[in-house]
N, C-alpha and C. Protein backbone atom coordinates (compact mmCIF):
# COMPACT_ATOMS: atom_id res chain seq x y z
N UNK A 1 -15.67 17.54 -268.95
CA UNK A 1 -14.73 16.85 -268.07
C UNK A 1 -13.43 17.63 -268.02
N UNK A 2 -12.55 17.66 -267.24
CA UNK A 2 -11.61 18.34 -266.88
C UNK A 2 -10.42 17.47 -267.30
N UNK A 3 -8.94 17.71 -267.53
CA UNK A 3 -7.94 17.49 -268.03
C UNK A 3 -7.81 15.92 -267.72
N UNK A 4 -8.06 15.66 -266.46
CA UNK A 4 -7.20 14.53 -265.71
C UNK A 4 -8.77 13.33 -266.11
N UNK A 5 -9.32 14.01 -267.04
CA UNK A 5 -10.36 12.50 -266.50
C UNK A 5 -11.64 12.56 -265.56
N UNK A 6 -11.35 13.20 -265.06
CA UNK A 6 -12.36 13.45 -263.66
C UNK A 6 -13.29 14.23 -264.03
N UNK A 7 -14.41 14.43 -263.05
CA UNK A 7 -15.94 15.30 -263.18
C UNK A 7 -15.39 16.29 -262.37
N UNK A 8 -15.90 17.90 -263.17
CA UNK A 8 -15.64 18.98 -262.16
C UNK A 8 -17.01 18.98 -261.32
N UNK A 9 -17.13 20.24 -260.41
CA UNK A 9 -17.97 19.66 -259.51
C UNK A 9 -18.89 20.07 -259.46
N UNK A 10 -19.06 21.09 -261.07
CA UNK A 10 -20.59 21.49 -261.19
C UNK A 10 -21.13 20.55 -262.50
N UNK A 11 -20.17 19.81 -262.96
CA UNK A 11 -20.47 18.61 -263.78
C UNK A 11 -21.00 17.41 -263.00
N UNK A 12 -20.77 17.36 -261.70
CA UNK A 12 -21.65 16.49 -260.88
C UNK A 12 -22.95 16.80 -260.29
N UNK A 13 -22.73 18.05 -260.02
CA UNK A 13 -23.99 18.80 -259.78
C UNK A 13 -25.28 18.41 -260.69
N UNK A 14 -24.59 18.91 -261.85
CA UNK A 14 -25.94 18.18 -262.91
C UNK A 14 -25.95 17.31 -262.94
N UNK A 15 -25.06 16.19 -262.76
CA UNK A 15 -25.49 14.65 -262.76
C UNK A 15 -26.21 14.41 -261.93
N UNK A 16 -26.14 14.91 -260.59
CA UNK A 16 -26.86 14.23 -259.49
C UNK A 16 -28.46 14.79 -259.61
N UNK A 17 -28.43 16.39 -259.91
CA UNK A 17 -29.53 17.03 -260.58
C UNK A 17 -30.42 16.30 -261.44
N UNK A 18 -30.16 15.90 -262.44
CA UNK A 18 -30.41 14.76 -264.02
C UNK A 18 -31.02 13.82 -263.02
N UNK A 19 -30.39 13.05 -262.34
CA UNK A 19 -30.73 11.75 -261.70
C UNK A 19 -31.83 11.87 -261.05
N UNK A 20 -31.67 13.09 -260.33
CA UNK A 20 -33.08 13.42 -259.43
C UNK A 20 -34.18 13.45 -260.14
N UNK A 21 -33.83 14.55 -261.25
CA UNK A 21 -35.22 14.67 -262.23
C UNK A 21 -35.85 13.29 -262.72
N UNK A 22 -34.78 12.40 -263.25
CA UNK A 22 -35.37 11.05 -263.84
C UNK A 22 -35.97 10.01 -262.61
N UNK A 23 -36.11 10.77 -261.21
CA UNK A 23 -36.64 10.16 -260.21
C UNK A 23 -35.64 9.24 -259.32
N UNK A 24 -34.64 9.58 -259.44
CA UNK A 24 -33.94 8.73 -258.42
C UNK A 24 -33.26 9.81 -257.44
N UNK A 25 -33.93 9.61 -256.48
CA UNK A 25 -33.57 10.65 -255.17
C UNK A 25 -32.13 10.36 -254.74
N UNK A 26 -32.04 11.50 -254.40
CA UNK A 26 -30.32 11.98 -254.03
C UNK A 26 -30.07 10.92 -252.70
N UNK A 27 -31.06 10.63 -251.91
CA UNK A 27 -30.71 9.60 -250.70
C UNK A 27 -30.30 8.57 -251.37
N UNK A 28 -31.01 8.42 -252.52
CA UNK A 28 -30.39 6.30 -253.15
C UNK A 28 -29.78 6.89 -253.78
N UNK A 29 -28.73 7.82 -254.02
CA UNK A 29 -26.99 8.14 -254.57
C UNK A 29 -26.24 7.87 -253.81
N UNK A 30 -26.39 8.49 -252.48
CA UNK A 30 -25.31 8.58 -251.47
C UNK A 30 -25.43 6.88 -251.17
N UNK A 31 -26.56 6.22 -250.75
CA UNK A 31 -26.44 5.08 -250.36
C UNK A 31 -25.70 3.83 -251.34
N UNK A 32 -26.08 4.53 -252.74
CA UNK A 32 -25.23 3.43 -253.86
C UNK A 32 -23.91 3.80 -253.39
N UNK A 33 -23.46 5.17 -253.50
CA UNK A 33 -21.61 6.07 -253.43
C UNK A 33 -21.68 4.58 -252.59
N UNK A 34 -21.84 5.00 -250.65
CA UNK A 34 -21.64 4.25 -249.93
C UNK A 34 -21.18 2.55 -250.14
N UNK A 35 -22.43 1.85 -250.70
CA UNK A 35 -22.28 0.68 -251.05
C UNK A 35 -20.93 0.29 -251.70
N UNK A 36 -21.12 1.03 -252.99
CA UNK A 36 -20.00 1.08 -253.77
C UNK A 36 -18.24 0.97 -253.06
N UNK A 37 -18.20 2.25 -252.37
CA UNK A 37 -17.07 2.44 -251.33
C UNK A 37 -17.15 0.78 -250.66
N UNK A 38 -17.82 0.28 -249.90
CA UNK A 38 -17.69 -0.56 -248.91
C UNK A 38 -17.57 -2.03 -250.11
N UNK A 39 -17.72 -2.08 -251.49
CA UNK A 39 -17.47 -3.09 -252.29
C UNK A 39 -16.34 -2.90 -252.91
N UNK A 40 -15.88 -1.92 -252.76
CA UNK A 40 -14.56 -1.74 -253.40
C UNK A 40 -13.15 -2.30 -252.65
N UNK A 41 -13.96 -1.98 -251.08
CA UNK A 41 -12.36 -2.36 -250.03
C UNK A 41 -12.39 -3.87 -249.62
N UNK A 42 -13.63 -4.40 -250.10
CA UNK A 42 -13.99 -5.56 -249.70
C UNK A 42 -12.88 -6.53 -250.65
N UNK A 43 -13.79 -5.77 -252.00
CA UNK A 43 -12.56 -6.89 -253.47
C UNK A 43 -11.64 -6.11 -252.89
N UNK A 44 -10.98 -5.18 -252.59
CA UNK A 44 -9.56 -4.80 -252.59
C UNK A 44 -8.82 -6.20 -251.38
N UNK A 45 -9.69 -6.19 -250.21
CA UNK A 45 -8.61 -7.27 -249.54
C UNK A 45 -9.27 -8.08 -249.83
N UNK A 46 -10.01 -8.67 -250.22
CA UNK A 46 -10.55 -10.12 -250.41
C UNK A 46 -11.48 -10.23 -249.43
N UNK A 47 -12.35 -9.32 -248.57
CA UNK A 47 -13.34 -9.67 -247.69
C UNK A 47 -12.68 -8.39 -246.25
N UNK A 48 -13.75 -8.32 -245.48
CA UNK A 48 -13.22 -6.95 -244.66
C UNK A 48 -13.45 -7.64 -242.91
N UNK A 49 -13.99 -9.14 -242.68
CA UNK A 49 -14.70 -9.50 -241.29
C UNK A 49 -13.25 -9.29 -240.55
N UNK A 50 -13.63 -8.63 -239.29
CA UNK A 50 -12.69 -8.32 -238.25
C UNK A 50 -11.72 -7.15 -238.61
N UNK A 51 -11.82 -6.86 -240.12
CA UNK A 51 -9.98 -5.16 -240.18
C UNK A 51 -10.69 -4.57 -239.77
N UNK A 52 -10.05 -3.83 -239.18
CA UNK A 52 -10.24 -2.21 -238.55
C UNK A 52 -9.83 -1.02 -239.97
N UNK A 53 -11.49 -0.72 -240.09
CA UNK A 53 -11.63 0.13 -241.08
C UNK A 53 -12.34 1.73 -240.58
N UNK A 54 -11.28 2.82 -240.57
CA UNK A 54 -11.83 3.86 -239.95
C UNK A 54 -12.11 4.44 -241.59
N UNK A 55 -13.77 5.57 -241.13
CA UNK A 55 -13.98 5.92 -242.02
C UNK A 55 -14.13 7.83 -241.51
N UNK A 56 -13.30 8.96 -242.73
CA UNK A 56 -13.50 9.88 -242.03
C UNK A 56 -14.47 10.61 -242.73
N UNK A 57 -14.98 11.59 -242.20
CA UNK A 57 -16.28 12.37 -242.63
C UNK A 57 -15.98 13.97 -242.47
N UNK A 58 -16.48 14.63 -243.33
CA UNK A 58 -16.71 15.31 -243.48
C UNK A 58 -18.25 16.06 -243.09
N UNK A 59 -18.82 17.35 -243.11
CA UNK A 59 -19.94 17.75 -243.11
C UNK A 59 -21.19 17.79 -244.16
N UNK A 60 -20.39 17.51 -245.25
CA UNK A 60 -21.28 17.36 -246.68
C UNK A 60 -21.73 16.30 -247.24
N UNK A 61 -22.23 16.38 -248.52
CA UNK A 61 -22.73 15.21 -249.38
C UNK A 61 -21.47 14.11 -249.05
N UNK A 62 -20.34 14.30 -249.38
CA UNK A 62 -18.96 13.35 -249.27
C UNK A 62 -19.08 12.68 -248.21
N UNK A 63 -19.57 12.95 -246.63
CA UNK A 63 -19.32 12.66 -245.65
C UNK A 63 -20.50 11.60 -245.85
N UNK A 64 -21.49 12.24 -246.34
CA UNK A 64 -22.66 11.38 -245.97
C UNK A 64 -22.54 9.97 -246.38
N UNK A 65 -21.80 10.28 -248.06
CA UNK A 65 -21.25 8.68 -248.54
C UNK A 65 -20.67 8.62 -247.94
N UNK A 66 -19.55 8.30 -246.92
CA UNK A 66 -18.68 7.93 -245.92
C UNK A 66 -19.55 7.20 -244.79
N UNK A 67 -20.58 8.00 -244.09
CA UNK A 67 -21.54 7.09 -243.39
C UNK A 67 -22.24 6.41 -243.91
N UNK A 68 -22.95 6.29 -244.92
CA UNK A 68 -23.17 4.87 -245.63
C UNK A 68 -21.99 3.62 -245.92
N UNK A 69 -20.91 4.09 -246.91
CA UNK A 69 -20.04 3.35 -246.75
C UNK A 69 -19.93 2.47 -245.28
N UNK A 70 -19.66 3.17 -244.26
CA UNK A 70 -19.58 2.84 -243.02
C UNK A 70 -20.31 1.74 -242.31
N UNK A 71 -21.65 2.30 -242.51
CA UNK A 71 -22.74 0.83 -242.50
C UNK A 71 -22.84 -0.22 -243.28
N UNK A 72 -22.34 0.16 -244.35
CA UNK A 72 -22.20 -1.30 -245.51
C UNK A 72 -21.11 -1.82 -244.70
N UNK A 73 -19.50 -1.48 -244.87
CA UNK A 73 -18.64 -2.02 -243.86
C UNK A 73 -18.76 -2.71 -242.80
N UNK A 74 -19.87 -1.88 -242.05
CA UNK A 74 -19.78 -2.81 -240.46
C UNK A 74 -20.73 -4.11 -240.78
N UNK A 75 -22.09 -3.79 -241.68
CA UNK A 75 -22.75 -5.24 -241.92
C UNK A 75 -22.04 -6.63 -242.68
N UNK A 76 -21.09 -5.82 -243.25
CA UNK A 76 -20.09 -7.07 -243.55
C UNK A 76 -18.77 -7.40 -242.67
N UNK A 77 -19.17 -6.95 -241.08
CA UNK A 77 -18.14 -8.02 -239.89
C UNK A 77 -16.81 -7.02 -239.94
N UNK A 78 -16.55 -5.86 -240.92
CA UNK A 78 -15.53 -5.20 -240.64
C UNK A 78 -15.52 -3.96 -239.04
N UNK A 79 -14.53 -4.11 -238.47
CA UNK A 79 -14.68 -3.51 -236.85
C UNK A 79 -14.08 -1.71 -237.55
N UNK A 80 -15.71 -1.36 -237.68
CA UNK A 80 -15.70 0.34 -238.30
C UNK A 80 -15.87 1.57 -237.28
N UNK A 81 -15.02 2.67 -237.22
CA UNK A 81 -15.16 3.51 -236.69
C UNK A 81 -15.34 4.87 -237.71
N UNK A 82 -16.19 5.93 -237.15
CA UNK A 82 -16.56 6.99 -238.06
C UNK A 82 -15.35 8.30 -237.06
N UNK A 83 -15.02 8.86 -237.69
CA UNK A 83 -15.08 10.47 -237.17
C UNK A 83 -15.33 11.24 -238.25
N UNK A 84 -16.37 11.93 -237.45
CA UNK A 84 -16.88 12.99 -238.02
C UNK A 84 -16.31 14.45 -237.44
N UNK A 85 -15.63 14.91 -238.97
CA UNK A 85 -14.56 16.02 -238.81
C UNK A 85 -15.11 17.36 -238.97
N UNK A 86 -15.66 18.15 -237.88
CA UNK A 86 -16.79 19.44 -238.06
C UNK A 86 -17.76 18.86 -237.06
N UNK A 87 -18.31 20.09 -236.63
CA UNK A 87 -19.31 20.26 -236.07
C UNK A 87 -20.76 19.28 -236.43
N UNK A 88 -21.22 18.12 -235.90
CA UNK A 88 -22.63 17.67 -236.41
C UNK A 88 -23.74 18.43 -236.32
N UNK A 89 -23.81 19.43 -235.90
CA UNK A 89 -25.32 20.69 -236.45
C UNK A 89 -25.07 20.93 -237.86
N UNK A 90 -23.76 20.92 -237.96
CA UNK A 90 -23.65 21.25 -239.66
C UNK A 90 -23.30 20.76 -240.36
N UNK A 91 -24.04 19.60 -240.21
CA UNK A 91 -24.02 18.63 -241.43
C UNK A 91 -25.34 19.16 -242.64
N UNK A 92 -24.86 19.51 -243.90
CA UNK A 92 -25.21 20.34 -244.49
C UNK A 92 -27.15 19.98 -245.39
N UNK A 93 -26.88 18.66 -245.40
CA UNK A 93 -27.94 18.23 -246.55
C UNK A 93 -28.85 17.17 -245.67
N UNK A 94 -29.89 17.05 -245.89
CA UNK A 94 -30.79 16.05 -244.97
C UNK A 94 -30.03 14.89 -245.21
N UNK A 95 -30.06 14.18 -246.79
CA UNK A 95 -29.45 13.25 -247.05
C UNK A 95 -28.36 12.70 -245.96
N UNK A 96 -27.04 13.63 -246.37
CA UNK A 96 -26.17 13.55 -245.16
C UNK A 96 -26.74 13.11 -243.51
N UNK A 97 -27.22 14.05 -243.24
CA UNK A 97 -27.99 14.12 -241.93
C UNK A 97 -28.43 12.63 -241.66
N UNK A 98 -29.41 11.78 -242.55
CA UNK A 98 -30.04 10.95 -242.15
C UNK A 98 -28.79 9.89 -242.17
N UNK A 99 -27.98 9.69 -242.98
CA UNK A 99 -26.86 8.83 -242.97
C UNK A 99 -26.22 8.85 -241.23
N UNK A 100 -26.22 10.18 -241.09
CA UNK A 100 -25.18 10.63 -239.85
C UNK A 100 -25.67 9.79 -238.34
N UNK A 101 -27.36 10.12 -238.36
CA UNK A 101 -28.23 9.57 -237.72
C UNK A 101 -28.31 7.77 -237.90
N UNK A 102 -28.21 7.47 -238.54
CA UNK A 102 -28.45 5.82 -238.84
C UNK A 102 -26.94 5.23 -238.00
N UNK A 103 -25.46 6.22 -238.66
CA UNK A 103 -24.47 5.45 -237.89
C UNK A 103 -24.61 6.24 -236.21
N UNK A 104 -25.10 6.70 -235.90
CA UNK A 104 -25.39 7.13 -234.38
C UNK A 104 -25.63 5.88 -233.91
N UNK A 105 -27.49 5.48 -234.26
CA UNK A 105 -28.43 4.35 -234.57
C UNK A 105 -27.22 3.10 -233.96
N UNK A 106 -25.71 3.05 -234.93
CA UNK A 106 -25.70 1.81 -234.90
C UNK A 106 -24.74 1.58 -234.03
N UNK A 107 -24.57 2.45 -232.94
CA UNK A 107 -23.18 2.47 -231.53
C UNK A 107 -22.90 0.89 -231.58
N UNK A 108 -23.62 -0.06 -231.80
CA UNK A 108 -22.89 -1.67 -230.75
C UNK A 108 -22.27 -1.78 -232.10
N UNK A 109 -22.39 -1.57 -233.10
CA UNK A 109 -21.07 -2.42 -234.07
C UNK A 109 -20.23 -1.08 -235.31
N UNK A 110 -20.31 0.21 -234.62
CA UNK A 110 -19.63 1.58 -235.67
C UNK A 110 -19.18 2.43 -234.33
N UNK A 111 -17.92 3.17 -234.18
CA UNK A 111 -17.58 3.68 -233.20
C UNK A 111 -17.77 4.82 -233.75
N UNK A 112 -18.14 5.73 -233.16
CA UNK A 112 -18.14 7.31 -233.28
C UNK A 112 -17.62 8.18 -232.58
N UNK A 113 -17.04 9.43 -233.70
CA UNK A 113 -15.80 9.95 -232.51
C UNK A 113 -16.16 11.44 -233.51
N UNK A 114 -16.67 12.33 -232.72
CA UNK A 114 -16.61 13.64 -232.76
C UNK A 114 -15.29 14.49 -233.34
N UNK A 115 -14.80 15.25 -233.75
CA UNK A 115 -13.28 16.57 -233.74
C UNK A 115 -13.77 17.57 -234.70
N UNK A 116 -14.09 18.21 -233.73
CA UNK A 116 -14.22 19.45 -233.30
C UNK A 116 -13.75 20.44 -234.06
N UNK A 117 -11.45 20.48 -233.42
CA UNK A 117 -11.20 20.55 -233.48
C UNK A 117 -9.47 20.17 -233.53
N UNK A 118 -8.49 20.56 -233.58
CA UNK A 118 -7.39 19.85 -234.10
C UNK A 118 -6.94 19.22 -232.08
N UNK A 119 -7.24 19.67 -231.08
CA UNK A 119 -7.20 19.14 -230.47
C UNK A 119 -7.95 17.49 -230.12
N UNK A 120 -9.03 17.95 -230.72
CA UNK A 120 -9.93 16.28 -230.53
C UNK A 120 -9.23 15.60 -231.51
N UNK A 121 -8.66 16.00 -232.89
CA UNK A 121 -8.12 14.98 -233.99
C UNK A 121 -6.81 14.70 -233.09
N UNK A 122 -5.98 15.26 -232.12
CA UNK A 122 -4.63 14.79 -231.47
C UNK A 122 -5.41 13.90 -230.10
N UNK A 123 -6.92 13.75 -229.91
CA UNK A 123 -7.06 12.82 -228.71
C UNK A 123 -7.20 11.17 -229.52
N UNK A 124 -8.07 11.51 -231.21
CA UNK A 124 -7.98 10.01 -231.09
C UNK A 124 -7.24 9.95 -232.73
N UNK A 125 -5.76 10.92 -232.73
CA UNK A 125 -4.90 10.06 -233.58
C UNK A 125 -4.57 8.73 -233.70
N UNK A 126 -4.67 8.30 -232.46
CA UNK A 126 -4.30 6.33 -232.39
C UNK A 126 -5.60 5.54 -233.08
N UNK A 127 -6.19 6.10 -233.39
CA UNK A 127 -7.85 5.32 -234.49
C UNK A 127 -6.70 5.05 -235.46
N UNK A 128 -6.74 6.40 -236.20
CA UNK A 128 -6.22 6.20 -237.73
C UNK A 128 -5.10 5.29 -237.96
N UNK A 129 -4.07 5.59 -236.64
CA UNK A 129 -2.72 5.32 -236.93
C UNK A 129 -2.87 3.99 -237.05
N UNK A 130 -4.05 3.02 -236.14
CA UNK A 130 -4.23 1.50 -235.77
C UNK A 130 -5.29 1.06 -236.82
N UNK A 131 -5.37 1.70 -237.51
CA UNK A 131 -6.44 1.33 -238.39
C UNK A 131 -5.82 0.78 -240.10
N UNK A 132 -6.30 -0.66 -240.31
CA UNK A 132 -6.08 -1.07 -241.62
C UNK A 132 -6.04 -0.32 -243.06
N UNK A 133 -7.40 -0.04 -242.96
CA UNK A 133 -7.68 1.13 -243.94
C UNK A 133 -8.02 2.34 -243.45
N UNK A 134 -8.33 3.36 -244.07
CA UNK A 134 -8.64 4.76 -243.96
C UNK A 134 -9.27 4.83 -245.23
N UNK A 135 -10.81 5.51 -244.96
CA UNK A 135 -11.54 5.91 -245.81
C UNK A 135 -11.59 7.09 -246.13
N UNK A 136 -11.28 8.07 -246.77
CA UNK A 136 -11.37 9.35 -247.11
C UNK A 136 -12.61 10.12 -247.47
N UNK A 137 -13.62 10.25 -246.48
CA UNK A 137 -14.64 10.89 -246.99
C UNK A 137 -15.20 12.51 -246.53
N UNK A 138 -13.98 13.03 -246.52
CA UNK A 138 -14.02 14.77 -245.85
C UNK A 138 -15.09 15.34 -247.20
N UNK A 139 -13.96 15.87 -248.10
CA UNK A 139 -14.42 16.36 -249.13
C UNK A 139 -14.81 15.71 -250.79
N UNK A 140 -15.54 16.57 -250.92
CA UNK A 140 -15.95 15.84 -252.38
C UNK A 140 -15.11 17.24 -253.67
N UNK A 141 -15.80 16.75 -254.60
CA UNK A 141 -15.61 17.48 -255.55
C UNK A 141 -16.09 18.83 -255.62
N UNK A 142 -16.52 19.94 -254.88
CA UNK A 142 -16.99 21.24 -254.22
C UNK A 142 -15.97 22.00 -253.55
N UNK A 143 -15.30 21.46 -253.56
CA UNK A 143 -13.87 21.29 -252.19
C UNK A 143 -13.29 22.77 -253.55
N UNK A 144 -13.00 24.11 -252.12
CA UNK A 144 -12.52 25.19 -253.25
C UNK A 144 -12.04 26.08 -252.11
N UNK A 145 -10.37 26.69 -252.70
CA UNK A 145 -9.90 27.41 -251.54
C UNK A 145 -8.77 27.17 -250.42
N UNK A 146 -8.64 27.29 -249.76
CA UNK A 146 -7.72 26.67 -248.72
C UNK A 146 -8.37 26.28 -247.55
N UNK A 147 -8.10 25.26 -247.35
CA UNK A 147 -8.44 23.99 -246.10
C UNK A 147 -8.14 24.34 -244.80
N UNK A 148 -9.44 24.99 -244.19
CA UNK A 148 -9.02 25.48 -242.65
C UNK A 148 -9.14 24.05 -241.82
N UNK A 149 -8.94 24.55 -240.40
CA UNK A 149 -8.85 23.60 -239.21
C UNK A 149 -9.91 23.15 -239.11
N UNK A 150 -10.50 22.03 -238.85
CA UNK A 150 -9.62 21.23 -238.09
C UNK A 150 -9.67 19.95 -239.40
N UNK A 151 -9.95 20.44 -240.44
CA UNK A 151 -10.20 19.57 -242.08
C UNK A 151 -8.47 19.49 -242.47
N UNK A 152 -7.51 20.45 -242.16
CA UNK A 152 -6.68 20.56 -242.68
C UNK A 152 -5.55 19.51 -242.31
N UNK A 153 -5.88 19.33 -240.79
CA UNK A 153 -5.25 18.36 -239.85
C UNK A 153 -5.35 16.98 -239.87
N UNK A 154 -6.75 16.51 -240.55
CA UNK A 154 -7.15 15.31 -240.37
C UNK A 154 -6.74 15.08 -241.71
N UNK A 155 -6.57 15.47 -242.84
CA UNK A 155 -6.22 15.54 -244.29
C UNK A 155 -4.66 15.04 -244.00
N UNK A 156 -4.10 15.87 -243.32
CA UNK A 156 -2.41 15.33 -243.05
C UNK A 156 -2.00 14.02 -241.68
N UNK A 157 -3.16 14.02 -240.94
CA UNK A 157 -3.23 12.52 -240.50
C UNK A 157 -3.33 11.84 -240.95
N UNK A 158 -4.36 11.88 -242.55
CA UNK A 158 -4.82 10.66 -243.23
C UNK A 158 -3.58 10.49 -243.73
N UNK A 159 -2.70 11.43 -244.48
CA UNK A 159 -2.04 11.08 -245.31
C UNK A 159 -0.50 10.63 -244.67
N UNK A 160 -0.39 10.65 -243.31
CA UNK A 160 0.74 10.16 -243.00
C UNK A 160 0.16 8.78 -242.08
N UNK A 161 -0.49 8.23 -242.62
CA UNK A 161 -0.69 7.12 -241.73
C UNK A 161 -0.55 5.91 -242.79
């Protein structure tokens, strides 16, 4: 474990590794992460029917918990929107992928919003800004280097909203 408490991110690696081996597939991780996320904001306000809860995504494992999260959210009456920050061809892991696909799946009650680039994050800045919560699901613990466009932009939207 690293100074602060936290898992570095090849210390998760083997966890999620470990887990697999003892037979629990990496899809029922992301979907617990998810769950988890969407029970956390729930006790945080006391229930989520009707806030406007945007959730952002990333291209990786992180993102993918973000679209699960997302679907737990919207089945509990919260009014959820996704953007997905990167290109969707490159969404990296099936796992991910199938998450990405399910909130497609669920257009009548999860809004989906593409960026590209830092121009598409300046068409639907008014999500975040109108939005109750903000879910943070760009990067995970892999995250190494300096933060190009259009990740870098939506990182400083999240954080000034």
């Amino acid at each position: 474990m690293n100074g602060w408490g936290g898992i570095s991110s090849s210390e998760m690696a083997a966890i999620d590794e470990n887990a697999e081996w003892l037979g629990v597939p990496r899809i029922l991780l992301m979907e617990n992460a998810g769950a988890w996320v969407a029970r956390v904001v729930y006790q945080w306000l006391g229930g989520v029917a009707g806030t406007r809860i945007t959730v952002v995504c990333g291209t990786g494992n992180n993102g993918g918990d973000g679209f699960a999260a997302a679907r737990h959210l919207a089945g509990l009456g919260a009014d959820v929107t996704v953007i997905l920050v990167g290109d969707p061809d490159r969404i990296r892991t099936p796992e991910a992928r199938t998450n990405f696909e399910a909130v497609k799946a669920m257009r009548e009650s999860i809004k989906l919003f593409i960026a590209r680039s830092t121009d598409d994050l300046e068409g639907i800045r008014h999500v975040i800004e109108e939005s109750e919560v903000v879910v943070d699901a760009i990067f995970g613990t892999g995250v190494r280097g300096r933060i190009a466009e259009p990740w870098r932009s939506a990182i400083q939207l999240i954080n000034s909203s």
